[in-house]
Protein backbone atom coordinates (compact mmCIF):
# COMPACT_ATOMS: atom_id res chain seq x y z
CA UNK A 1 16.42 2.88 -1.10
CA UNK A 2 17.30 5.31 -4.18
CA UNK A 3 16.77 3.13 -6.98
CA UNK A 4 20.16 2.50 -8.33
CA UNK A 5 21.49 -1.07 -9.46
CA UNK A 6 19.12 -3.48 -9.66
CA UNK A 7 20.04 -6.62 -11.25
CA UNK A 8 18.51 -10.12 -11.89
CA UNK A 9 20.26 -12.70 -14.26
CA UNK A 10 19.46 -16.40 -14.84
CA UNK A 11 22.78 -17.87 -15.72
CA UNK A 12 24.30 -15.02 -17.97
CA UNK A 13 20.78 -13.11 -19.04
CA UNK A 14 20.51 -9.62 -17.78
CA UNK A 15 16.73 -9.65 -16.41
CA UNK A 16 16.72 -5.97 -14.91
CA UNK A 17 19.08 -3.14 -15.19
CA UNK A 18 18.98 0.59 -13.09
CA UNK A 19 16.36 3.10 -14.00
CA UNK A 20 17.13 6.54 -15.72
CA UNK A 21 16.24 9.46 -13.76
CA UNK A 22 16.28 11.60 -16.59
CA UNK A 23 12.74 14.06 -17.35
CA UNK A 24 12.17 14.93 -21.06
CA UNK A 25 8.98 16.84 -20.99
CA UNK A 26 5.92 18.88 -19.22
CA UNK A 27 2.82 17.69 -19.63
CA UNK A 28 -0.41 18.49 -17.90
CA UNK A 29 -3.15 15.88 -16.45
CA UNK A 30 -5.03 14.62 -13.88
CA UNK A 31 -3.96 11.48 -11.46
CA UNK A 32 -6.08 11.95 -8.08
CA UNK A 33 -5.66 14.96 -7.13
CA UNK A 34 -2.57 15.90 -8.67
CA UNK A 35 -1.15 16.78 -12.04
CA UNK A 36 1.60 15.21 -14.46
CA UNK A 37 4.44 16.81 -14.33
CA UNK A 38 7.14 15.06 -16.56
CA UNK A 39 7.56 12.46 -18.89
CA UNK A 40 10.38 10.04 -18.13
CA UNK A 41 13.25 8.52 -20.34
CA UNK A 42 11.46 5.51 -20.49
CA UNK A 43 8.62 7.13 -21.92
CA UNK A 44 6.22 6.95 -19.58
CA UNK A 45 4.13 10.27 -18.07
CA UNK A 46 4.98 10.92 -14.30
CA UNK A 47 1.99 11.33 -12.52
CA UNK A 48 1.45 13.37 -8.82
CA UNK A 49 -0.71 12.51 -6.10
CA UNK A 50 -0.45 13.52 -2.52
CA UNK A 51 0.40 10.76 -0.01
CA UNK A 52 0.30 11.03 3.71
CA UNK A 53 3.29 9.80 6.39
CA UNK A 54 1.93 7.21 8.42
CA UNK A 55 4.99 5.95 9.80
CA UNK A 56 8.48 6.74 9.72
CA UNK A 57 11.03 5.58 12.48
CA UNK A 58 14.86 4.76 12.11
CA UNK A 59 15.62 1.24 10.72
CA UNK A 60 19.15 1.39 11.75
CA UNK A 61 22.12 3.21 11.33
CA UNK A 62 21.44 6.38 8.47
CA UNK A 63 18.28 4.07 7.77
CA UNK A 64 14.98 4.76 8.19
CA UNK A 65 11.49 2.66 7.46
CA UNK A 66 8.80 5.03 5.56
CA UNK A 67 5.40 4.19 4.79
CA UNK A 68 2.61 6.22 2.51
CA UNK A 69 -1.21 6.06 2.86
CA UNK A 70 -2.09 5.58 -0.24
CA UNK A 71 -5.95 4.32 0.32
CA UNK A 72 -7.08 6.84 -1.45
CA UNK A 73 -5.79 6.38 -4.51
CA UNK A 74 -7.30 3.14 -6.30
CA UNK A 75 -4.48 3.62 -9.23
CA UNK A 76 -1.28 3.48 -6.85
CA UNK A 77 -2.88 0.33 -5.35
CA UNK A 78 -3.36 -1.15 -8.05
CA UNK A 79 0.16 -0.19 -9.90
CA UNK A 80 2.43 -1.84 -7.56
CA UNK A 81 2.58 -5.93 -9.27
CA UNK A 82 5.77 -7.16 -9.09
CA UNK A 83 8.72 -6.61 -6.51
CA UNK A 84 11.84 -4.28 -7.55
CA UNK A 85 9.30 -1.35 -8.69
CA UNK A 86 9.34 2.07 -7.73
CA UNK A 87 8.23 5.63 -7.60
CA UNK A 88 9.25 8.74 -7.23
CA UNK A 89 8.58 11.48 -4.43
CA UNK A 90 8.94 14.60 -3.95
CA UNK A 91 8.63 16.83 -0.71
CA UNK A 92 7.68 20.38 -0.87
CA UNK A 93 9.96 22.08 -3.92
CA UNK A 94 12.49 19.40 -4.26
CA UNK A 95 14.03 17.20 -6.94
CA UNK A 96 12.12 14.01 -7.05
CA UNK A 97 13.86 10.97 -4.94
CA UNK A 98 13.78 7.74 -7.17
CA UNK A 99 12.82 5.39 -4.40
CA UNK A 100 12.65 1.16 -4.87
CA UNK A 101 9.20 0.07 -2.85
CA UNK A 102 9.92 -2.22 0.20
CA UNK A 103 6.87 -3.72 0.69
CA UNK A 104 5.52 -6.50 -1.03
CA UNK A 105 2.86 -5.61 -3.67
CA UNK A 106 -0.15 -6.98 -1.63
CA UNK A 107 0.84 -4.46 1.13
CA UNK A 108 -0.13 -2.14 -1.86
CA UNK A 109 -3.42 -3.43 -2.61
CA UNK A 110 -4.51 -2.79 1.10
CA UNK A 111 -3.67 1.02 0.92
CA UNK A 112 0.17 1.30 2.05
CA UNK A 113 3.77 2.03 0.64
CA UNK A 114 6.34 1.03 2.36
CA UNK A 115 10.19 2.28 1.80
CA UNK A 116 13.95 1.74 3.06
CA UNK A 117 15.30 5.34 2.69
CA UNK A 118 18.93 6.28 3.13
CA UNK A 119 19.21 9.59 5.09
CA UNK A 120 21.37 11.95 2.92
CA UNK A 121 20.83 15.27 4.52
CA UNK A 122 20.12 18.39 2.51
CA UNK A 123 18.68 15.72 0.15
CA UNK A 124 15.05 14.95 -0.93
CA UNK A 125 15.26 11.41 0.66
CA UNK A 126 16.89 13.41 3.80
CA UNK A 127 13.60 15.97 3.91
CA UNK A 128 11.45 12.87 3.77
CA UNK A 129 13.07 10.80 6.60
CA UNK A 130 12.65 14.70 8.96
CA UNK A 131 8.91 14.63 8.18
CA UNK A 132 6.47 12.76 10.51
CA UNK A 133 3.14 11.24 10.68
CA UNK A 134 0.76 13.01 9.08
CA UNK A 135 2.45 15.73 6.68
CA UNK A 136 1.93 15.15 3.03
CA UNK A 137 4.51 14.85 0.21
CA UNK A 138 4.25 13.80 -3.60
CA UNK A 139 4.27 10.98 -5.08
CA UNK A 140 4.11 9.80 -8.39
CA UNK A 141 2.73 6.36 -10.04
CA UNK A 142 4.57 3.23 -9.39
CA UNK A 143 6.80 3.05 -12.33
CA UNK A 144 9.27 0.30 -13.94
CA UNK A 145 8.80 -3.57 -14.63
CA UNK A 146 10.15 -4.80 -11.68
CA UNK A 147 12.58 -8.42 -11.51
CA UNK A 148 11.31 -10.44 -14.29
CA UNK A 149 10.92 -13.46 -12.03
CA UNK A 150 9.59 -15.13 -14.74
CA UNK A 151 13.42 -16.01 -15.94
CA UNK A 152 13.99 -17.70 -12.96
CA UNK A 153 10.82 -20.15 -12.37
CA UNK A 154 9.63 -22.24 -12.29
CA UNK A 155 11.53 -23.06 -8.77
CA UNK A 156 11.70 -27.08 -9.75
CA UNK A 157 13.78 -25.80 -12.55
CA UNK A 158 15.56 -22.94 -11.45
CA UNK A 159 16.49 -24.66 -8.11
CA UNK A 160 19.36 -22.27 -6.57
CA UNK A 161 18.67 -18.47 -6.52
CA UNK A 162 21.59 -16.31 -4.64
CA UNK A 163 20.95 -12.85 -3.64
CA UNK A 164 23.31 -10.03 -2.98
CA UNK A 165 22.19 -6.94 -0.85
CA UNK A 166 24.02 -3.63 0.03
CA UNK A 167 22.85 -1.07 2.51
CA UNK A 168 19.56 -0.09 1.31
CA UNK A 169 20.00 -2.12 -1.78
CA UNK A 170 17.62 -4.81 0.89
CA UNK A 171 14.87 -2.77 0.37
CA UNK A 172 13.38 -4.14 -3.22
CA UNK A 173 14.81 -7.36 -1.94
CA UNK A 174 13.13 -7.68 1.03
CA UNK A 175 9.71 -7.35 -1.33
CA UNK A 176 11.22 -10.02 -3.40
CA UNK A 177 11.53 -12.50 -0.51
CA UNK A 178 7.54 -11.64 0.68
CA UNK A 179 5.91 -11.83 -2.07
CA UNK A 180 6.98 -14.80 -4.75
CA UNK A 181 9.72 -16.03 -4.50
CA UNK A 182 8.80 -19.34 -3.60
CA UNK A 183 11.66 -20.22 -1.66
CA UNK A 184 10.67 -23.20 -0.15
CA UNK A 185 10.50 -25.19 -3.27
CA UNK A 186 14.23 -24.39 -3.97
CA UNK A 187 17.18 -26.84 -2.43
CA UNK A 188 19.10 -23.28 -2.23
CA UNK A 189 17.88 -19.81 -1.73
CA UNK A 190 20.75 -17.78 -0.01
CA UNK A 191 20.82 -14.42 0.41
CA UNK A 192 24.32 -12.28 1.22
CA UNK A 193 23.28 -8.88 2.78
CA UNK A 194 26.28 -6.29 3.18
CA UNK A 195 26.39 -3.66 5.12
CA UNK A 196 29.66 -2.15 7.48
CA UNK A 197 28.41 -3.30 10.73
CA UNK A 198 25.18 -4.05 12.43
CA UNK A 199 23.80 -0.84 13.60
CA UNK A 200 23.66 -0.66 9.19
CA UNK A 201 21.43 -3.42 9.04
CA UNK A 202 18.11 -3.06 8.76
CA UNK A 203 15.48 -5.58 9.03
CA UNK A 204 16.89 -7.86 11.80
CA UNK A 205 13.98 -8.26 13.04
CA UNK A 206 12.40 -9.84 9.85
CA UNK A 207 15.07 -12.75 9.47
CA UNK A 208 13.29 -15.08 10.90
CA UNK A 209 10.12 -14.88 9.13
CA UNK A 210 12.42 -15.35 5.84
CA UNK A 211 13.96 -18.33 7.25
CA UNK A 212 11.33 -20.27 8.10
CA UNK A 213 10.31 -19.63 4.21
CA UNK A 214 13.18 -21.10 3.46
CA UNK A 215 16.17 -18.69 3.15
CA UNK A 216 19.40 -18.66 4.38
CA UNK A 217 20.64 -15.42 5.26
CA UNK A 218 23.98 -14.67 4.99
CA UNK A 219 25.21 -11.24 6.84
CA UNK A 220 28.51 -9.80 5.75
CA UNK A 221 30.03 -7.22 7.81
CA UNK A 222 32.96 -5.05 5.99
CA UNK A 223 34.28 -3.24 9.26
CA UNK A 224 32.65 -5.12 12.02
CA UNK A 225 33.36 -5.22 15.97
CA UNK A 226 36.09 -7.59 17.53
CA UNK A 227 33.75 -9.81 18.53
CA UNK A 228 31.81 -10.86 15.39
CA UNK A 229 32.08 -14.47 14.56
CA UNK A 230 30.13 -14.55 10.73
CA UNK A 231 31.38 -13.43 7.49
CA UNK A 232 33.57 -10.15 7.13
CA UNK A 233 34.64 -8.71 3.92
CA UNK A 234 32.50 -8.20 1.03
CA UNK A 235 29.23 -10.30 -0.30
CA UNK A 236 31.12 -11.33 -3.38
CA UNK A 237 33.78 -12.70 -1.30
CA UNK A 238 31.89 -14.59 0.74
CA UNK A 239 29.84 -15.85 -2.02
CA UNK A 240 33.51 -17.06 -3.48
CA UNK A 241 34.43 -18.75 -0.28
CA UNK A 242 30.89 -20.65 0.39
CA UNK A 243 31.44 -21.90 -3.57
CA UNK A 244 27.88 -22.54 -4.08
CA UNK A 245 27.48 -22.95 -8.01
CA UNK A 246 26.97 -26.53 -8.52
CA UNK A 247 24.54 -26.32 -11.40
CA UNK A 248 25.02 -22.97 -13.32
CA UNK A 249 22.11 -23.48 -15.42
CA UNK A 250 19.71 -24.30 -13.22
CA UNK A 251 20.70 -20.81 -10.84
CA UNK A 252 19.89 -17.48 -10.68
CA UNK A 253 20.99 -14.59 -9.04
CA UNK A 254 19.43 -11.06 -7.99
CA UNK A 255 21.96 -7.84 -7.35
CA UNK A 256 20.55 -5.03 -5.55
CA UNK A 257 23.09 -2.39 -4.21
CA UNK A 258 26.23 -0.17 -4.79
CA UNK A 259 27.04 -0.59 -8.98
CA UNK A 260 30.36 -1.53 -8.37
CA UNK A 261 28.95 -4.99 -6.96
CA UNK A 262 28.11 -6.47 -9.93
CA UNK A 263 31.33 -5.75 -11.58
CA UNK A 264 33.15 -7.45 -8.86
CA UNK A 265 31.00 -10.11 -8.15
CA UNK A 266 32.01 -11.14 -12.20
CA UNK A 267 35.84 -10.33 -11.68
CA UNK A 268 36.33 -12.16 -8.46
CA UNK A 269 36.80 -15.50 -9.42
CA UNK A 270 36.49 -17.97 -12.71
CA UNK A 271 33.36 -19.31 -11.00
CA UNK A 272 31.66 -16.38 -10.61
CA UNK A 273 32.87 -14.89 -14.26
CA UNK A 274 31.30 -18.16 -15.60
CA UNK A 275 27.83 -17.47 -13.74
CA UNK A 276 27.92 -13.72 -13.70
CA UNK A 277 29.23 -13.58 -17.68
């Protein structure tokens, strides 16, 4: 996924907000066996290392799965702490991609990235998803904070944590739900994943590993075939309908997707402009 919105709140306090993409500087310096190459509006050097493809297959629909080798490189193993982080990457000449990681960080630690990437073609994130096992692209140091989870735990007193997903906004999600979450000591953990029908969704294959954690999955389908029986529309419409909010202060929410989401999600209904305020 290009990192876009990325939102977590705990009843009305903005936890994480979208990345700038905007450079500021050149600077020169080592990181493995690359160089800096810009320092970023949040004032932190970007750093270049080379990263082989070990993987990259289609996901679903304009989706594909990417992972990086990054065994080499103790610094990118070690950078990658807390789900809804990202890098950059760059293949060959082109702009640098902004890219959420997928995987949860202890994927990291044993030597791997792992990525959701929206084909776009003529784009860097489209040049990445052509490549295959074994060429070599750029990537730079895992950057941002990640979801300050932290607003939303301890789990006996944050009990009901609703997630919204669109398209490739799964993709920092899905690390969310691997990695710490803690789902199972939460009465509600429901997650509404949106997509236009399900040749777009990815990682079908992986809902029944976050079930039995203790998630309820929710698929939404905006334009989907005659025959499907579950939720059409939008997430924040199906959120409205399932009216969930029992206990606004003791819920959180995480938005990952389109930026227009959010918005709506607030406007939709008094409920939600109560939790989403």
């Amino acid at each position: 996924m290009a990192v876009g919105h990325m939102l977590a709140r705990r009843f009305g306090l903005p936890l994480l907000t979208k990345a700038v993409s905007s450079r500021r500087a050149i600077t020169t310096q080592r990181f493995g066996r690359a160089r800096t190459v810009a320092l970023a509006a949040w004032k932190q050097e970007v750093l270049w290392a080379e990263a082989p493809l070990v993987e990259v297959e289609r996901a679903a629909e304009s989706l594909y799965h990417v992972v990086l080798d990054i065994s080499d490189n103790p610094e990118l193993m070690a950078g990658h702490t807390t789900p809804g982080q990202f890098v950059q990457v760059r293949v060959g000449d082109s702009n640098p991609a902004f890219l959420a990681i997928a995987s949860p960080p202890a994927t990291s630690s044993g030597g791997s990235l792992e990525f959701l990437i929206k084909y776009v073609e003529g784009s860097t994130a489209g040049f990445l998803c052509n490549l295959r096992k074994g060429d070599t692209v750029e990537l730079s140091q895992v950057l941002g904070n990640g979801f300050d989870i932290r607003q939303i735990s301890p789990p006996e007193k944050y009990s009901a944590v609703f997630l919204f997903a669109t398209g490739a906004g799964i993709s920092p999600i899905r690390s969310l739900l691997e990695s710490g979450l803690e789902a199972s000591k939460r009465s509600d953990v429901t997650l509404y994943y949106g997509v236009r029908n399900l040749q777009r969704m990815a990682y079908q294959e992986r809902f029944k590993e976050w079930e039995s954690s203790g998630v309820k999955i929710v698929p939404v389908l905006s334009q989907p075939n005659d025959d499907w029986a579950g939720e059409r529309g939008y997430v924040q419409e199906a959120f409205a309908r399932a009216k969930q909010i029992r206990n606004p202060s003791a819920s959180g929410a995480v938005l990952c997707g389109h930026k227009g989401m959010a918005e709506r999600l607030r406007s939709h209904s008094s409920e939600l402009n109560t939790f989403f305020k």
